[in-house]
C-alpha atoms as a PDB file:
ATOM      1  CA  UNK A   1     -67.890  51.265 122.734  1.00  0.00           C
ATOM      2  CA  UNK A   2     -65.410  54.045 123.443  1.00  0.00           C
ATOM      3  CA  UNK A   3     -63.282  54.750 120.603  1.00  0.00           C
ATOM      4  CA  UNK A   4     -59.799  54.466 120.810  1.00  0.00           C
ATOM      5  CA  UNK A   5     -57.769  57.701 120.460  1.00  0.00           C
ATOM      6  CA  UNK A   6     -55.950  57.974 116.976  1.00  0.00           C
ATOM      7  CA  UNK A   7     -52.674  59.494 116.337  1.00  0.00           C
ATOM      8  CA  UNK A   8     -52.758  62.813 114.253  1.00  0.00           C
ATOM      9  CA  UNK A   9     -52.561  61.942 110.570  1.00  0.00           C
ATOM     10  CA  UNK A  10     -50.537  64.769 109.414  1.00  0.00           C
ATOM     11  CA  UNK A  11     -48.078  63.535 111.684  1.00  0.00           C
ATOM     12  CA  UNK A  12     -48.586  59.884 110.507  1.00  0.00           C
ATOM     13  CA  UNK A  13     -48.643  61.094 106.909  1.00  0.00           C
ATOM     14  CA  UNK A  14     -45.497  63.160 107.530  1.00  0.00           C
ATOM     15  CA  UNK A  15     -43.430  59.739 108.810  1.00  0.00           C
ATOM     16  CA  UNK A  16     -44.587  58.014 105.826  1.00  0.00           C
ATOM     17  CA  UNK A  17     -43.327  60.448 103.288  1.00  0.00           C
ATOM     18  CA  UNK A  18     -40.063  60.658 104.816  1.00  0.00           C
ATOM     19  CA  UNK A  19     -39.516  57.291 104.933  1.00  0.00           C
ATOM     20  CA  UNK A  20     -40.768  56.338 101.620  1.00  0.00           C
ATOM     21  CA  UNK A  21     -38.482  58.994  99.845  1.00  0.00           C
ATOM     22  CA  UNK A  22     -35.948  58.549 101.720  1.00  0.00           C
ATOM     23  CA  UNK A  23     -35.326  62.502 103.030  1.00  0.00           C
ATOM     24  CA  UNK A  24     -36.563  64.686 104.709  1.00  0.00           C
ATOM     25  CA  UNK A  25     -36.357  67.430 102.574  1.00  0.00           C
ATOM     26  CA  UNK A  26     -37.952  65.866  99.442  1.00  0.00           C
ATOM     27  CA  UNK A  27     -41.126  64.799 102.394  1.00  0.00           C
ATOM     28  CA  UNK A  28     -41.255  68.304 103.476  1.00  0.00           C
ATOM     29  CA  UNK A  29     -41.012  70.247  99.783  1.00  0.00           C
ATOM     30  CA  UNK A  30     -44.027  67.654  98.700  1.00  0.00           C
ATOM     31  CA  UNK A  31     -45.863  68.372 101.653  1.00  0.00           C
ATOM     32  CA  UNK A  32     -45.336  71.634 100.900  1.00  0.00           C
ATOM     33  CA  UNK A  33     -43.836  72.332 104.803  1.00  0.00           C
ATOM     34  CA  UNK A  34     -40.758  74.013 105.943  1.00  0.00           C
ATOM     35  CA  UNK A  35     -38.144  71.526 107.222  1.00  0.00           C
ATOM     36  CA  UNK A  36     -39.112  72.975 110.782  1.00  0.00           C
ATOM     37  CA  UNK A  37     -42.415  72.186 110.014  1.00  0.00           C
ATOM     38  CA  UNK A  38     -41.798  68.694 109.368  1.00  0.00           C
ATOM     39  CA  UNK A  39     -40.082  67.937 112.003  1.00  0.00           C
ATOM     40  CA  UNK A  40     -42.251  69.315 114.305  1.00  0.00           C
ATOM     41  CA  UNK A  41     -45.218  66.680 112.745  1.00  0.00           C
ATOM     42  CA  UNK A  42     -42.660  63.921 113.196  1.00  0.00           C
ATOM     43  CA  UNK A  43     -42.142  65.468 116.918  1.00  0.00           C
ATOM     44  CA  UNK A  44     -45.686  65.075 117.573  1.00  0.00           C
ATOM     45  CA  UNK A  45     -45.893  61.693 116.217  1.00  0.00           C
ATOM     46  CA  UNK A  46     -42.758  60.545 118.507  1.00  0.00           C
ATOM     47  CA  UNK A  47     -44.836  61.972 121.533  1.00  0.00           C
ATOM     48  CA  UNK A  48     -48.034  60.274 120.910  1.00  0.00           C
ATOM     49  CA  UNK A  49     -45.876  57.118 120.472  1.00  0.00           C
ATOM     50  CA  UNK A  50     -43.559  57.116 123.169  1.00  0.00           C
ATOM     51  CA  UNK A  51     -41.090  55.939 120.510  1.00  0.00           C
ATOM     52  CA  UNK A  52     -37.702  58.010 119.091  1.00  0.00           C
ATOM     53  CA  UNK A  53     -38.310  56.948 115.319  1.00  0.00           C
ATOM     54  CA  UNK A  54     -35.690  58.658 113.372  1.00  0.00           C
ATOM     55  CA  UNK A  55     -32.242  60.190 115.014  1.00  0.00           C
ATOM     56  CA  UNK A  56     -30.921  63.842 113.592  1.00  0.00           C
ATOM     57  CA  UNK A  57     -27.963  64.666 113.110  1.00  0.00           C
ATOM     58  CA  UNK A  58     -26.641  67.917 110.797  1.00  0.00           C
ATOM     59  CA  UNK A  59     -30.412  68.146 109.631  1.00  0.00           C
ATOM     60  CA  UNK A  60     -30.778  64.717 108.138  1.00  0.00           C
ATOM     61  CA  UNK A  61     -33.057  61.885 109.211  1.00  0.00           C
ATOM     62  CA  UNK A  62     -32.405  58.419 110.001  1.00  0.00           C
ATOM     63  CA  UNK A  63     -34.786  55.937 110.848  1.00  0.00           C
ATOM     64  CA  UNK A  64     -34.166  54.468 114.028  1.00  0.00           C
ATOM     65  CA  UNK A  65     -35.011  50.400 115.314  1.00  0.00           C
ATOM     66  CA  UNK A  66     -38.522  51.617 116.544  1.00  0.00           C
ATOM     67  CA  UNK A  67     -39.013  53.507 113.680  1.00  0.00           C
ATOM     68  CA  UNK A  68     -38.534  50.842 111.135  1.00  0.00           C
ATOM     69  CA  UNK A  69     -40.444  48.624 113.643  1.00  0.00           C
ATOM     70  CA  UNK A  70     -43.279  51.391 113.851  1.00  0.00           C
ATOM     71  CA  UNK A  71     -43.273  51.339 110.031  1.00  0.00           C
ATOM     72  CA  UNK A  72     -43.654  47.493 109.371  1.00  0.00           C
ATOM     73  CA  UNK A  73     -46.645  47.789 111.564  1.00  0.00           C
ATOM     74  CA  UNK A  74     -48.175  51.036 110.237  1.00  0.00           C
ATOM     75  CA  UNK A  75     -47.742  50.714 106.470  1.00  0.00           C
ATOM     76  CA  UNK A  76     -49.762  47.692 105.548  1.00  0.00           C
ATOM     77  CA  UNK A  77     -52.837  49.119 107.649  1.00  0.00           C
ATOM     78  CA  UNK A  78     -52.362  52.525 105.734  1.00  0.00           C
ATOM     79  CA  UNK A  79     -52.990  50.687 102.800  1.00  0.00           C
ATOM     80  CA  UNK A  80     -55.709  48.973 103.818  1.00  0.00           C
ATOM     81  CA  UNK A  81     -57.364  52.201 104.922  1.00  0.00           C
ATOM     82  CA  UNK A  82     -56.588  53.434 101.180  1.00  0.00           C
ATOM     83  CA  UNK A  83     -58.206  50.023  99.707  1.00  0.00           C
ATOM     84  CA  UNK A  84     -60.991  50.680 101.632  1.00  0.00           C
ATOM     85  CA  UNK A  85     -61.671  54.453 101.151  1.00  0.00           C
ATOM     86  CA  UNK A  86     -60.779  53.498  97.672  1.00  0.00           C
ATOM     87  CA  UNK A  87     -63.692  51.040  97.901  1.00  0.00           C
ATOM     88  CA  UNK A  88     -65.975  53.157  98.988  1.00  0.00           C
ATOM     89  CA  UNK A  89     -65.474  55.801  95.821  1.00  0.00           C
ATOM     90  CA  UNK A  90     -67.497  55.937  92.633  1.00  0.00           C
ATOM     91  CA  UNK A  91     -67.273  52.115  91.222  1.00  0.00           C
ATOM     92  CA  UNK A  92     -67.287  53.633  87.784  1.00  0.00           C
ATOM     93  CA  UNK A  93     -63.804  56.026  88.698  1.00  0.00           C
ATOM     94  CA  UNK A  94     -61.216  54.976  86.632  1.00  0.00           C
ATOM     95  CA  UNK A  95     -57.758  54.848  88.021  1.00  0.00           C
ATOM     96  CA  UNK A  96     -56.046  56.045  84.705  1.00  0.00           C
ATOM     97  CA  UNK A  97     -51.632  55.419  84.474  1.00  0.00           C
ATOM     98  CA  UNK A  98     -50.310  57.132  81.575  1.00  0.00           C
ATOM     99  CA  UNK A  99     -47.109  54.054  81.159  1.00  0.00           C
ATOM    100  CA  UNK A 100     -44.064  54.383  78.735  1.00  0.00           C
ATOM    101  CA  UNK A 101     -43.085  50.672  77.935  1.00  0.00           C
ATOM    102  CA  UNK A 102     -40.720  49.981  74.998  1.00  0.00           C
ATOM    103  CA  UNK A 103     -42.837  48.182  72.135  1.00  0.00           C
ATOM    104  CA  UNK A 104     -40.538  44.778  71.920  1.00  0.00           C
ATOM    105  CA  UNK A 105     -41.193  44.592  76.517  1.00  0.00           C
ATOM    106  CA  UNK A 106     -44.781  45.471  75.583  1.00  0.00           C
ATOM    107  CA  UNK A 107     -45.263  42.632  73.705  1.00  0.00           C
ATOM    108  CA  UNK A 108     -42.956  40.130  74.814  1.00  0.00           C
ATOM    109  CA  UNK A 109     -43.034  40.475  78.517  1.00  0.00           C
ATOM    110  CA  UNK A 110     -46.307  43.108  79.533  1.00  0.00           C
ATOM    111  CA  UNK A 111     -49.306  42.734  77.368  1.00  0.00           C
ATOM    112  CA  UNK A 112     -49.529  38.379  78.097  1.00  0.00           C
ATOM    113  CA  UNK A 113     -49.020  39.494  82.040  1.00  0.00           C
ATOM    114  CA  UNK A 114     -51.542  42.368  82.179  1.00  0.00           C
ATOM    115  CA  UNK A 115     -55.004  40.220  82.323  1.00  0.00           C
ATOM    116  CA  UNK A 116     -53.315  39.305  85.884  1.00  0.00           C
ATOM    117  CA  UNK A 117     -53.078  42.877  86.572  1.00  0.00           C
ATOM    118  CA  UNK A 118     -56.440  43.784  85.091  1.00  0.00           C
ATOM    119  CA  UNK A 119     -58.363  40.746  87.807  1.00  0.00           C
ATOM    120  CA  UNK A 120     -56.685  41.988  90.246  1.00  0.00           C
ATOM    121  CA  UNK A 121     -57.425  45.630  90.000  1.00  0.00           C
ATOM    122  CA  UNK A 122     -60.571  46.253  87.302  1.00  0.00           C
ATOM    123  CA  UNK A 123     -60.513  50.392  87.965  1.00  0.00           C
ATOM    124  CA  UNK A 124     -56.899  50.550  86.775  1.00  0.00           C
ATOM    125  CA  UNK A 125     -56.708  51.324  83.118  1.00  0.00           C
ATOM    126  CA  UNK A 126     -52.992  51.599  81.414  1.00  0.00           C
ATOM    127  CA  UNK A 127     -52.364  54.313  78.571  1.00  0.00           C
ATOM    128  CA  UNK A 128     -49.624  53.217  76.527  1.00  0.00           C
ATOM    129  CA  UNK A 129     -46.867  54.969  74.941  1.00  0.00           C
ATOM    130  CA  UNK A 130     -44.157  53.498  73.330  1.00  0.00           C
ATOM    131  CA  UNK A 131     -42.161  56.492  71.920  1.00  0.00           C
ATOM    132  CA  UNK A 132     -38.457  56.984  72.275  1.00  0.00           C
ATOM    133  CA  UNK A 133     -36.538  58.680  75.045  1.00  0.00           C
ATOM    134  CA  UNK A 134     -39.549  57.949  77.564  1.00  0.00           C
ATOM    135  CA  UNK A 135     -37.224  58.786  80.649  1.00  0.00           C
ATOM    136  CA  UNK A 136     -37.615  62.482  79.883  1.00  0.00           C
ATOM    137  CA  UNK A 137     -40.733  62.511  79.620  1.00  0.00           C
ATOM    138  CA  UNK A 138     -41.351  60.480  83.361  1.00  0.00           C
ATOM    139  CA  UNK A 139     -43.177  63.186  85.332  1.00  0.00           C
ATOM    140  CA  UNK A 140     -44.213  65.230  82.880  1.00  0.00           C
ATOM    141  CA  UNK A 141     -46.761  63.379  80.404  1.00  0.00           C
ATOM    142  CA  UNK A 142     -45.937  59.878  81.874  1.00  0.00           C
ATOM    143  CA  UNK A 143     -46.368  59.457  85.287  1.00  0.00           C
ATOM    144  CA  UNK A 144     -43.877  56.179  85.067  1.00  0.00           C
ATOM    145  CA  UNK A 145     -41.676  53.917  82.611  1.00  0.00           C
ATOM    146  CA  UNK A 146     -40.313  50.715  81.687  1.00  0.00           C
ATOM    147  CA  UNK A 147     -36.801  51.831  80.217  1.00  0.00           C
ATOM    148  CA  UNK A 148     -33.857  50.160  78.733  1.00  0.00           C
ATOM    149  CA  UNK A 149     -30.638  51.270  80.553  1.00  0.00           C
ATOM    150  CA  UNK A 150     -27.626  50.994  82.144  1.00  0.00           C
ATOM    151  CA  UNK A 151     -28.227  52.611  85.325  1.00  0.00           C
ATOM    152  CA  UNK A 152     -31.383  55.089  85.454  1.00  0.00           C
ATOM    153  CA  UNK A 153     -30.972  58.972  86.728  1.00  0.00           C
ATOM    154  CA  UNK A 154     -30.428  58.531  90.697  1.00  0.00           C
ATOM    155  CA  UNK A 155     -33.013  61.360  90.995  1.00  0.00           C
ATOM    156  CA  UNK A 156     -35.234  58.054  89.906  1.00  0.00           C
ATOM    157  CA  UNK A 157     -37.146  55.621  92.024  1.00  0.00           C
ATOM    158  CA  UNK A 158     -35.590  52.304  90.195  1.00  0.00           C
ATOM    159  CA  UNK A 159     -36.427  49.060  89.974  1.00  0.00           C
ATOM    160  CA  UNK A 160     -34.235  46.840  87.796  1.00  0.00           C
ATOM    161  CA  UNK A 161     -36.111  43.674  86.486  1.00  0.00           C
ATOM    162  CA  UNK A 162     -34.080  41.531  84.543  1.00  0.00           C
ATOM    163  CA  UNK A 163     -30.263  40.978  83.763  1.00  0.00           C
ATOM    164  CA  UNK A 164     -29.190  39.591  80.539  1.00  0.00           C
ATOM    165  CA  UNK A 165     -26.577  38.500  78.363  1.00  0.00           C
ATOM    166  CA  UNK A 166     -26.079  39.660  74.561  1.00  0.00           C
ATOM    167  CA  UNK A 167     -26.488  37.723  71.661  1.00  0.00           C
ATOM    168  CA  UNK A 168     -26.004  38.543  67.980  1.00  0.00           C
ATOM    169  CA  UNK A 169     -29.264  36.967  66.215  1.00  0.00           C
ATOM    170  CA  UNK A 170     -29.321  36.136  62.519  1.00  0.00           C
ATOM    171  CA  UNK A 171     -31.645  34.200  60.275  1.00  0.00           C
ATOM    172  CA  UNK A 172     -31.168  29.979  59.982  1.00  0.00           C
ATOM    173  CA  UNK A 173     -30.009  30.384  56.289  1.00  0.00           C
ATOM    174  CA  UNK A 174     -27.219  33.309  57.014  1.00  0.00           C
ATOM    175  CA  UNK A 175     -25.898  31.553  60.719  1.00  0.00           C
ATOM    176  CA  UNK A 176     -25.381  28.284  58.184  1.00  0.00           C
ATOM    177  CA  UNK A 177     -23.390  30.050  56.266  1.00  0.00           C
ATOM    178  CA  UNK A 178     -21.077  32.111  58.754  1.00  0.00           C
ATOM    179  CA  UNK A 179     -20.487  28.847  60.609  1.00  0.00           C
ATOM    180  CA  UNK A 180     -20.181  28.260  64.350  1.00  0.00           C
ATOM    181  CA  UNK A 181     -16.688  29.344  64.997  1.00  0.00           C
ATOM    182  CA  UNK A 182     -16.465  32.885  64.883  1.00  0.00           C
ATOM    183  CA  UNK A 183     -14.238  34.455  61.782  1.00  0.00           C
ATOM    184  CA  UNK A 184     -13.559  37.838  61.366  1.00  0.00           C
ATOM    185  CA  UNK A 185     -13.406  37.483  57.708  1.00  0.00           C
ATOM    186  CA  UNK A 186     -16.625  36.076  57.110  1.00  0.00           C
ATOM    187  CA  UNK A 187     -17.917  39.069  59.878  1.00  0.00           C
ATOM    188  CA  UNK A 188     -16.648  41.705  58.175  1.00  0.00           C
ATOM    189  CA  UNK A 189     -18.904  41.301  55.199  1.00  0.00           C
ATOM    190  CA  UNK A 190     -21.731  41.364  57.159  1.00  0.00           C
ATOM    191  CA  UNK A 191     -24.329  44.034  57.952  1.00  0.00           C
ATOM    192  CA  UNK A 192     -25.323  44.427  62.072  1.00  0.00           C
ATOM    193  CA  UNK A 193     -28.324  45.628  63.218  1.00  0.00           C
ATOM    194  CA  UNK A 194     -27.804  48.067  66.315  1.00  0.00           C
ATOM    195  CA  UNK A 195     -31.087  48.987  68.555  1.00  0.00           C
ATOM    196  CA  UNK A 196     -30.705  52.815  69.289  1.00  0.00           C
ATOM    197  CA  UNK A 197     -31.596  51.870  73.472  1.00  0.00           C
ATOM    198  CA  UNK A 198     -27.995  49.287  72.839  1.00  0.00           C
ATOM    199  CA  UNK A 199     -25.570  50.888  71.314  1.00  0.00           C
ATOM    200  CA  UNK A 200     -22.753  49.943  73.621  1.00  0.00           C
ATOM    201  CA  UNK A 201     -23.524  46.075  73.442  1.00  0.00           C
ATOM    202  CA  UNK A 202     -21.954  45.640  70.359  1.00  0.00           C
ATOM    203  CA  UNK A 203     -18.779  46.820  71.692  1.00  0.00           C
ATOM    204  CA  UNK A 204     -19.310  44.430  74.706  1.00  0.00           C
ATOM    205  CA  UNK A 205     -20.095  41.530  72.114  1.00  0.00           C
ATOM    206  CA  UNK A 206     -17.320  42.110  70.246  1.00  0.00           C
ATOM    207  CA  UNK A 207     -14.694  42.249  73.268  1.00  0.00           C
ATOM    208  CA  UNK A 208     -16.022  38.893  74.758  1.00  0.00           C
ATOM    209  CA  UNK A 209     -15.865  37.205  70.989  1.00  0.00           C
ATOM    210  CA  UNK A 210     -12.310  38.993  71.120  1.00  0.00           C
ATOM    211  CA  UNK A 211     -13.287  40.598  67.594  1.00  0.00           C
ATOM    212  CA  UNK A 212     -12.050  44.354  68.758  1.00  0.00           C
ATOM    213  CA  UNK A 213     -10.657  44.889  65.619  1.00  0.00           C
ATOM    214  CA  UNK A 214     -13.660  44.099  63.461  1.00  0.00           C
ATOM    215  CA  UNK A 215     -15.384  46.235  61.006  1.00  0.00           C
ATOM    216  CA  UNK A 216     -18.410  45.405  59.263  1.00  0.00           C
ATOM    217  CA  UNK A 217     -19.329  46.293  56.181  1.00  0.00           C
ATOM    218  CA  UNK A 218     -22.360  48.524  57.659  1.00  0.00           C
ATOM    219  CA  UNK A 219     -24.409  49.124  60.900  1.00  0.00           C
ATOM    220  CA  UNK A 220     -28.094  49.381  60.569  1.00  0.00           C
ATOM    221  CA  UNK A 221     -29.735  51.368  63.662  1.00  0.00           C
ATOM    222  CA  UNK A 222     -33.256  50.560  64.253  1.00  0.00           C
ATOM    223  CA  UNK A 223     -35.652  51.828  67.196  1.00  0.00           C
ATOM    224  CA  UNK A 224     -38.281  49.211  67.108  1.00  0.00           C
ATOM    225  CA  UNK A 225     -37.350  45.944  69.192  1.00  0.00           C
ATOM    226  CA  UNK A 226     -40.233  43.559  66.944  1.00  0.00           C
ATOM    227  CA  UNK A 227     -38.985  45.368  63.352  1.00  0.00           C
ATOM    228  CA  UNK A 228     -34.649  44.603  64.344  1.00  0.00           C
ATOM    229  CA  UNK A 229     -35.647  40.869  65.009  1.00  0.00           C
ATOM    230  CA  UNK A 230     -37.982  41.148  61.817  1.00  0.00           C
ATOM    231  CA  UNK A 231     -35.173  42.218  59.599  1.00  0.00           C
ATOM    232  CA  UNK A 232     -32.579  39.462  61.761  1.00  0.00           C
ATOM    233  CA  UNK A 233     -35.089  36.844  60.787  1.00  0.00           C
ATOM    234  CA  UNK A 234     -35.111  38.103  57.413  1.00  0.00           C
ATOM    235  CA  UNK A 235     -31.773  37.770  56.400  1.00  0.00           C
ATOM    236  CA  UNK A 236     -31.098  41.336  56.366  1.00  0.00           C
ATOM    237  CA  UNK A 237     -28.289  41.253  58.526  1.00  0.00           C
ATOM    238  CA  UNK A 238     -27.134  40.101  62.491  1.00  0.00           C
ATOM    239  CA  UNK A 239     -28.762  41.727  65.059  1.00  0.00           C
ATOM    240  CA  UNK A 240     -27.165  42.386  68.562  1.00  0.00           C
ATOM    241  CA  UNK A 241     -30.050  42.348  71.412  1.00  0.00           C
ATOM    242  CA  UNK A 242     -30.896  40.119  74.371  1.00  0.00           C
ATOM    243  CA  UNK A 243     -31.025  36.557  75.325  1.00  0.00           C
ATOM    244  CA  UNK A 244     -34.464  37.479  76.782  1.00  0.00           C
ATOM    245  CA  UNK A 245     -35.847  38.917  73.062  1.00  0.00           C
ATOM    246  CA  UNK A 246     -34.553  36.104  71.393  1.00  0.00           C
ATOM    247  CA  UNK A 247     -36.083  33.440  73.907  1.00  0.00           C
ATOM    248  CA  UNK A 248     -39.428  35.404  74.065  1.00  0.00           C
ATOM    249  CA  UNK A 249     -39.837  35.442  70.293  1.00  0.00           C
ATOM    250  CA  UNK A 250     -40.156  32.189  69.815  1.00  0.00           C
ATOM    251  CA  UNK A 251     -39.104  32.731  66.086  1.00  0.00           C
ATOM    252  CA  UNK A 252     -37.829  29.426  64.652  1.00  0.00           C
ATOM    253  CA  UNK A 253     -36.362  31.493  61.465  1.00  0.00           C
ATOM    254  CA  UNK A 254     -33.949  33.065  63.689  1.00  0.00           C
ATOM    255  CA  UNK A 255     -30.709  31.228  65.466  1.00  0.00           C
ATOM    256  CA  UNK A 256     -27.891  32.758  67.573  1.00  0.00           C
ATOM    257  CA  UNK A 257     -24.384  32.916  66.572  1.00  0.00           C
ATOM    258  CA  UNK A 258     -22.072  30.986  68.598  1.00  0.00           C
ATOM    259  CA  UNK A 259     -22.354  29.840  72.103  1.00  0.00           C
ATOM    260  CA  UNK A 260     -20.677  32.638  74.065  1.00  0.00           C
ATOM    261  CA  UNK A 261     -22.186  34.349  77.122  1.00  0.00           C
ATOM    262  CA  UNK A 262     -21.819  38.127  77.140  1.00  0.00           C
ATOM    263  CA  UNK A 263     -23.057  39.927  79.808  1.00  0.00           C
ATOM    264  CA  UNK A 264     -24.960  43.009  78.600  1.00  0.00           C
ATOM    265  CA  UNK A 265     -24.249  46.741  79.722  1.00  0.00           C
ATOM    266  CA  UNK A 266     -28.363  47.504  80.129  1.00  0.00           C
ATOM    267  CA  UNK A 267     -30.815  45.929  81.438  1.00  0.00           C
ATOM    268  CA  UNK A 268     -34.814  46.974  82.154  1.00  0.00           C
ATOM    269  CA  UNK A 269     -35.676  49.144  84.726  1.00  0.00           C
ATOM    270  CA  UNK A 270     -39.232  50.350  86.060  1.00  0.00           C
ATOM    271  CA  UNK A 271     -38.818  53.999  86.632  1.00  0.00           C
ATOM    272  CA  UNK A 272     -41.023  56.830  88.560  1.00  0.00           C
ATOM    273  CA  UNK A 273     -40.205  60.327  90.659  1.00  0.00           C
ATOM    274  CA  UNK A 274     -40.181  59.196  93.869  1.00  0.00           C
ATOM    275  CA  UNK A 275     -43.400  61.284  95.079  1.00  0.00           C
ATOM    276  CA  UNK A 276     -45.391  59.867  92.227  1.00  0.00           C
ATOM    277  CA  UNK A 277     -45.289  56.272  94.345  1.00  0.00           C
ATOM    278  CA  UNK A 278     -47.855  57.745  96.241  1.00  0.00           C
ATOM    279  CA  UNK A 279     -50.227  58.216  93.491  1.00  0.00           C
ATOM    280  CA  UNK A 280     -52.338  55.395  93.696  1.00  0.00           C
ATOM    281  CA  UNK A 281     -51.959  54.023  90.021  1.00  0.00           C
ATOM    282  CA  UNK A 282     -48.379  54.039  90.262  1.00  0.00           C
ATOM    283  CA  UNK A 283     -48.148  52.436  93.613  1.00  0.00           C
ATOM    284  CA  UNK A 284     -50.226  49.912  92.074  1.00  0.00           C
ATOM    285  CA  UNK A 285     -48.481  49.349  88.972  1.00  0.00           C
ATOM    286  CA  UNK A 286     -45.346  49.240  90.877  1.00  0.00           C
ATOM    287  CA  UNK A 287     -46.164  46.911  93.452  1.00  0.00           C
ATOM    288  CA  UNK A 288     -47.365  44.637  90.541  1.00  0.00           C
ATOM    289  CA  UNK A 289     -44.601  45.009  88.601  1.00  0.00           C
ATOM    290  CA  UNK A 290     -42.023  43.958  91.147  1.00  0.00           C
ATOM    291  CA  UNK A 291     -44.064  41.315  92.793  1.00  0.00           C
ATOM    292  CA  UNK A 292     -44.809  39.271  89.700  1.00  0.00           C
ATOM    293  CA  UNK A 293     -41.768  39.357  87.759  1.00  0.00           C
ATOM    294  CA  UNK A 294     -42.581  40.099  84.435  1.00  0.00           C
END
């Protein structure tokens, strides 16, 4: 059987880069080419196709119709080449991802969703980390994280997950006694419970409950998601966080004050560098992550 002729893989490998990060420059400094040198792979590649895939124009590439055509086809048999060289490697290989995941999303939203992961893919193993300020650490000593935030560095690949509102979440005993019509009195003795990764909700919460003015007697900060609601449930004080934590707890000692929708500042977002998508435990993770909406 003759074998059919196959296009040259630096030149397929090339196209893929660039249109995964979206430039040509980022493809060519990972690759570690000259932008001439690029270009001249994705030259070779529009030969052996017959096909113009990207246009130029004052050194920047845009994928054309044939090109985004040429990569619908292309990608999902690259991966299947990857699954099966993949296959083929040491069974006992483990594909390690070193993950930064806030604790309150690891427990709430990750760890009861990861046995689907683990069926799915047995090699890939997950080290956790759930210490503060992870997006500075993403490409150094975590190769991707789940963050809280408005809007992620743009030099980010981003995924936003969820989008909620903000509730203030107190213990049964203290909502009965601050009522269910909002009074700034009553507030103003209170104590609020600020998570450091949602500082601006508060301001948000109080603008919606038009309470602009109000002053409390303190604000507790707290960096732990599962100890904020612990301290809500308590008695300790009100705590401003998400619909989402307060649905996911499942905590009958705790009950939300007043039935106003405010729409929070942050929401989740995965977050990776852009080259790392081609690391296979990332890519995984990712395409996980996305497709089953935890």
């Amino acid at each position: 059987m003759a074998v059919r002729r196959l296009p040259p893989l630096r030149a397929l490998e090339a196209f893929v880069r660039v249109v995964r990060l979206g430039s040509a420059k980022a493809a060519a400094s990972e690759l570690g080419l000259s932008p001439s040198a690029l270009s001249r792979r994705v030259a070779a590649l529009e030969d052996f196709t017959g096909k113009r895939l990207f246009t130029r124009q004052h050194q920047a590439m845009k994928l054309t119709d044939e090109g985004q055509a040429f990569y619908a086809a292309v990608s999902p048999k690259l991966e299947e080449l990857a699954e099966a060289v993949e296959a083929q490697v040491d069974p006992g290989r483990v594909l390690r991802l070193h993950l930064g995941v806030p604790s309150l999303f690891g427990g709430q939203r990750l760890f009861p969703r990861l046995p689907e992961l683990r069926k799915q893919h047995p090699r890939l193993h997950i080290d956790i980390d759930t210490s503060p300020h992870l997006d500075t650490r993403v490409g150094d000593t975590l190769d991707a994280a789940i963050i809280l935030s408005k809007e992620p560095d743009p030099g980010f690949h981003a995924v936003q997950l969820d989008q909620n509102n903000v509730y203030a979440i107190t213990s049964q005993a203290l909502a009965k006694e601050i009522g269910n019509v909002p009074d700034p009195d009553k507030l103003a003795r209170q104590t609020f419970l600020i998570h450091h990764d949602l500082p601006d909700s508060f301001d948000a919460w109080k603008a919606a409950m038009n309470l602009t003015r109000l002053q409390p007697a303190a604000i507790d900060h707290f960096d732990s998601g599962q100890l904020i609601l612990e301290a809500a449930a308590q008695g300790l004080g009100i705590a401003i966080m998400h619909d989402d934590h307060f649905n996911r707890s499942g905590d009958t000692r705790l009950a939300r004050l007043y039935d106003v929708d405010v729409k929070s500042p942050y929401s989740y977002w995965f977050i990776c560098r852009p080259r790392d998508l081609e690391s296979r435990p990332v890519k995984i993770f990712h395409e996980w992550i996305v497709k089953a909406g935890v």
